[in-house]
Protein backbone atom coordinates (compact mmCIF):
# COMPACT_ATOMS: atom_id res chain seq x y z
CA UNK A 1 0.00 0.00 0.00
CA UNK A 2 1.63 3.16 -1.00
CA UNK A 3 0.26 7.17 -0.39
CA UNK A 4 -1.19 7.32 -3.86
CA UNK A 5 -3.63 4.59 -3.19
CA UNK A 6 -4.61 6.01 0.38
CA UNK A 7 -5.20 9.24 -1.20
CA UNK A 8 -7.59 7.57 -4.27
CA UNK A 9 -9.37 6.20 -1.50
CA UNK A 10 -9.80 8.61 0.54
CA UNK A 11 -10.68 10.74 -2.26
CA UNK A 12 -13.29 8.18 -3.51
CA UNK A 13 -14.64 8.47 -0.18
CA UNK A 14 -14.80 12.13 -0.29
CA UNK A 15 -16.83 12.32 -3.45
CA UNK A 16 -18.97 9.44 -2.90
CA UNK A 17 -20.26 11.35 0.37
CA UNK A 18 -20.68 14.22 -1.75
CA UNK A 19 -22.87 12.76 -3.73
CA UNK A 20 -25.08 10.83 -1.35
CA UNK A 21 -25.38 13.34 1.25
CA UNK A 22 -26.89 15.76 -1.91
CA UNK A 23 -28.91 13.04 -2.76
CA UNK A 24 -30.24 13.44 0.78
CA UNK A 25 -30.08 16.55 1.16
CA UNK A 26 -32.40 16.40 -2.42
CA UNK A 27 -34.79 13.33 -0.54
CA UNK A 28 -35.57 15.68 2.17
CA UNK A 29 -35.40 18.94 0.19
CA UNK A 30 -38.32 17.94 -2.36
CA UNK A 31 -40.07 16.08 0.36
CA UNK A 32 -39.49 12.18 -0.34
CA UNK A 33 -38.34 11.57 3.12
CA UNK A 34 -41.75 12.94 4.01
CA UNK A 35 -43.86 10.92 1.97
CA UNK A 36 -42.29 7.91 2.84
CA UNK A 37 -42.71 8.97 7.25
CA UNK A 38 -38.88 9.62 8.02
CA UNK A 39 -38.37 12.11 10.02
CA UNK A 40 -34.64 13.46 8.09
CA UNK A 41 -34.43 16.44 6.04
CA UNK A 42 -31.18 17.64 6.39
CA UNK A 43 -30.10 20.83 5.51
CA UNK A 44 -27.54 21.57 3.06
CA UNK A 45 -25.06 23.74 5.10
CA UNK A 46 -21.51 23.95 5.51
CA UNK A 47 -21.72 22.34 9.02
CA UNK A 48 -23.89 19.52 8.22
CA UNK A 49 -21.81 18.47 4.54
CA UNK A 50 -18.43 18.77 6.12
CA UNK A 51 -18.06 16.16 8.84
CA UNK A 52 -20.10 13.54 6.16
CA UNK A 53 -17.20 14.25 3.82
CA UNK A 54 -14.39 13.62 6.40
CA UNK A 55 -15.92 10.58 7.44
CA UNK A 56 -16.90 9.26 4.05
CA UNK A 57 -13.42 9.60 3.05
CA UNK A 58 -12.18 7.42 5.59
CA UNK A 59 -14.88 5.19 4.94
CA UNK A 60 -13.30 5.53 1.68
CA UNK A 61 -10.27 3.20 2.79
CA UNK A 62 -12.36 0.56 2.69
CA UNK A 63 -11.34 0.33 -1.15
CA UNK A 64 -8.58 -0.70 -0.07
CA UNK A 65 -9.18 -4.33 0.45
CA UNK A 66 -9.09 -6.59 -2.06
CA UNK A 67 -12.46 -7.82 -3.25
CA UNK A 68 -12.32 -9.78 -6.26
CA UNK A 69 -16.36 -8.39 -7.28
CA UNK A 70 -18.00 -6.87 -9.49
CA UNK A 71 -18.53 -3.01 -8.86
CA UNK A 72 -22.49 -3.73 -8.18
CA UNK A 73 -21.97 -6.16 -5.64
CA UNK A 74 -18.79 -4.20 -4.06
CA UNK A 75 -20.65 -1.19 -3.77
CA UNK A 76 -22.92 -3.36 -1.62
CA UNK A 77 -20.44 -4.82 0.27
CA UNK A 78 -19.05 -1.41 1.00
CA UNK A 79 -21.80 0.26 2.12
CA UNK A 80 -22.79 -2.42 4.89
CA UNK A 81 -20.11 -1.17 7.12
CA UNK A 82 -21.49 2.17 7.33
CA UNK A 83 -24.74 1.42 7.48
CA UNK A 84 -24.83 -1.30 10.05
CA UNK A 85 -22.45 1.55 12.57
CA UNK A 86 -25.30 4.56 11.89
CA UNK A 87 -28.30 1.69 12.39
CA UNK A 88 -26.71 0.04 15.44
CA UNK A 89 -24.63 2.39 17.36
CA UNK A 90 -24.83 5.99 16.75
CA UNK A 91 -28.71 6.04 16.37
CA UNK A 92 -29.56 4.27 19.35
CA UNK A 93 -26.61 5.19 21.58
CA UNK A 94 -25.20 8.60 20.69
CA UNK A 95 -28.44 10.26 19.17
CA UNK A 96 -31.16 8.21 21.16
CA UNK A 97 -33.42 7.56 18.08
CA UNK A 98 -33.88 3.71 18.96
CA UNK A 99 -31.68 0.74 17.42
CA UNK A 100 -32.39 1.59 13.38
CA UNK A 101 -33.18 4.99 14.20
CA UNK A 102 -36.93 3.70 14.15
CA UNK A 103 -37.78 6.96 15.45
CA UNK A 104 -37.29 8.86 12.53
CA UNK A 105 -39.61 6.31 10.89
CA UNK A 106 -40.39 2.71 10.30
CA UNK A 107 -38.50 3.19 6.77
CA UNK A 108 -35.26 4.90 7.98
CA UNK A 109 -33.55 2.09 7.87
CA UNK A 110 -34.03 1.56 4.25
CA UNK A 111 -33.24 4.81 3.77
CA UNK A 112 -30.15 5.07 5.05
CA UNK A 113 -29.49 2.08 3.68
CA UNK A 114 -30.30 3.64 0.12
CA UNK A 115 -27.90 6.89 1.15
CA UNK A 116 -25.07 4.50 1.75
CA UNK A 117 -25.39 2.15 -1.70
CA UNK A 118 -25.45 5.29 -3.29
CA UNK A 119 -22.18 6.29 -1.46
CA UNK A 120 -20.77 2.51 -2.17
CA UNK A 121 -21.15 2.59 -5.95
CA UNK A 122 -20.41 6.10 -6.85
CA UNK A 123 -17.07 5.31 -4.57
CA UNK A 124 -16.69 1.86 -6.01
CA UNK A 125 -16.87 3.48 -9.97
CA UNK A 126 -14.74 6.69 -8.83
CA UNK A 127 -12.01 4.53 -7.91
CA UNK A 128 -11.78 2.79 -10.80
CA UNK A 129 -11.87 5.63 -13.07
CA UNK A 130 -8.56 6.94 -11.35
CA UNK A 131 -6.99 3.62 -11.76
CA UNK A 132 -7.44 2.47 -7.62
């Protein structure tokens, strides 16, 4: 492993949450989280992008393993990490919205789900068009 690969995946990362949090940020915006009862419509600020794309850049390491899969199904694979922490940790313990964050709505977990595949294969196809 050599600096040029850690910084292709950390920059995979970075875009990848760039693109899902807009997509989000775009669920909540024109009211899809809404009709589908879950309670998240973030909004698109400075202080609520940033930490997402810190984090989803070091999520972005992930890309670093060797998986011998297709993108689809690695984008899958990558996204379960992320998903399963939110769902199972930071929800219930850290923000107190119940394990799955069921308190934002019997979806959420879907959802967020959804957020992360987006963030798995846009990171999963950005890496390989810079050669990761």
């Amino acid at each position: 492993m050599n600096m040029r690969s850690l910084s292709l995946a950390y920059a995979a990362g970075t875009v990848a949450a760039l693109v899902s949090s807009v997509a989000l940020w775009a669920a909540g915006h024109f009211g899809v989280t809404a009709k589908l009862h879950v309670g998240i419509a973030p909004v698109l600020t400075f202080n609520w992008l940033y930490p997402r794309l810190v984090i989803g850049g070091l999520w972005g390491l992930q890309l670093l393993v060797p998986l011998s899969r297709g993108p689809f199904v690695r984008g899958i694979l990558l996204s379960l990490a992320p998903t399963l922490l939110l769902l199972l940790w930071i929800y219930p313990f850290h923000d107190g919205l119940g394990w799955g964050g069921l308190r934002l709505g019997l979806l959420t977990p879907l959802l967020v789900w959804a957020v992360y595949l987006v963030w798995g294969w846009t990171a999963v196809l950005w890496s390989r068009s810079t050669g990761l």
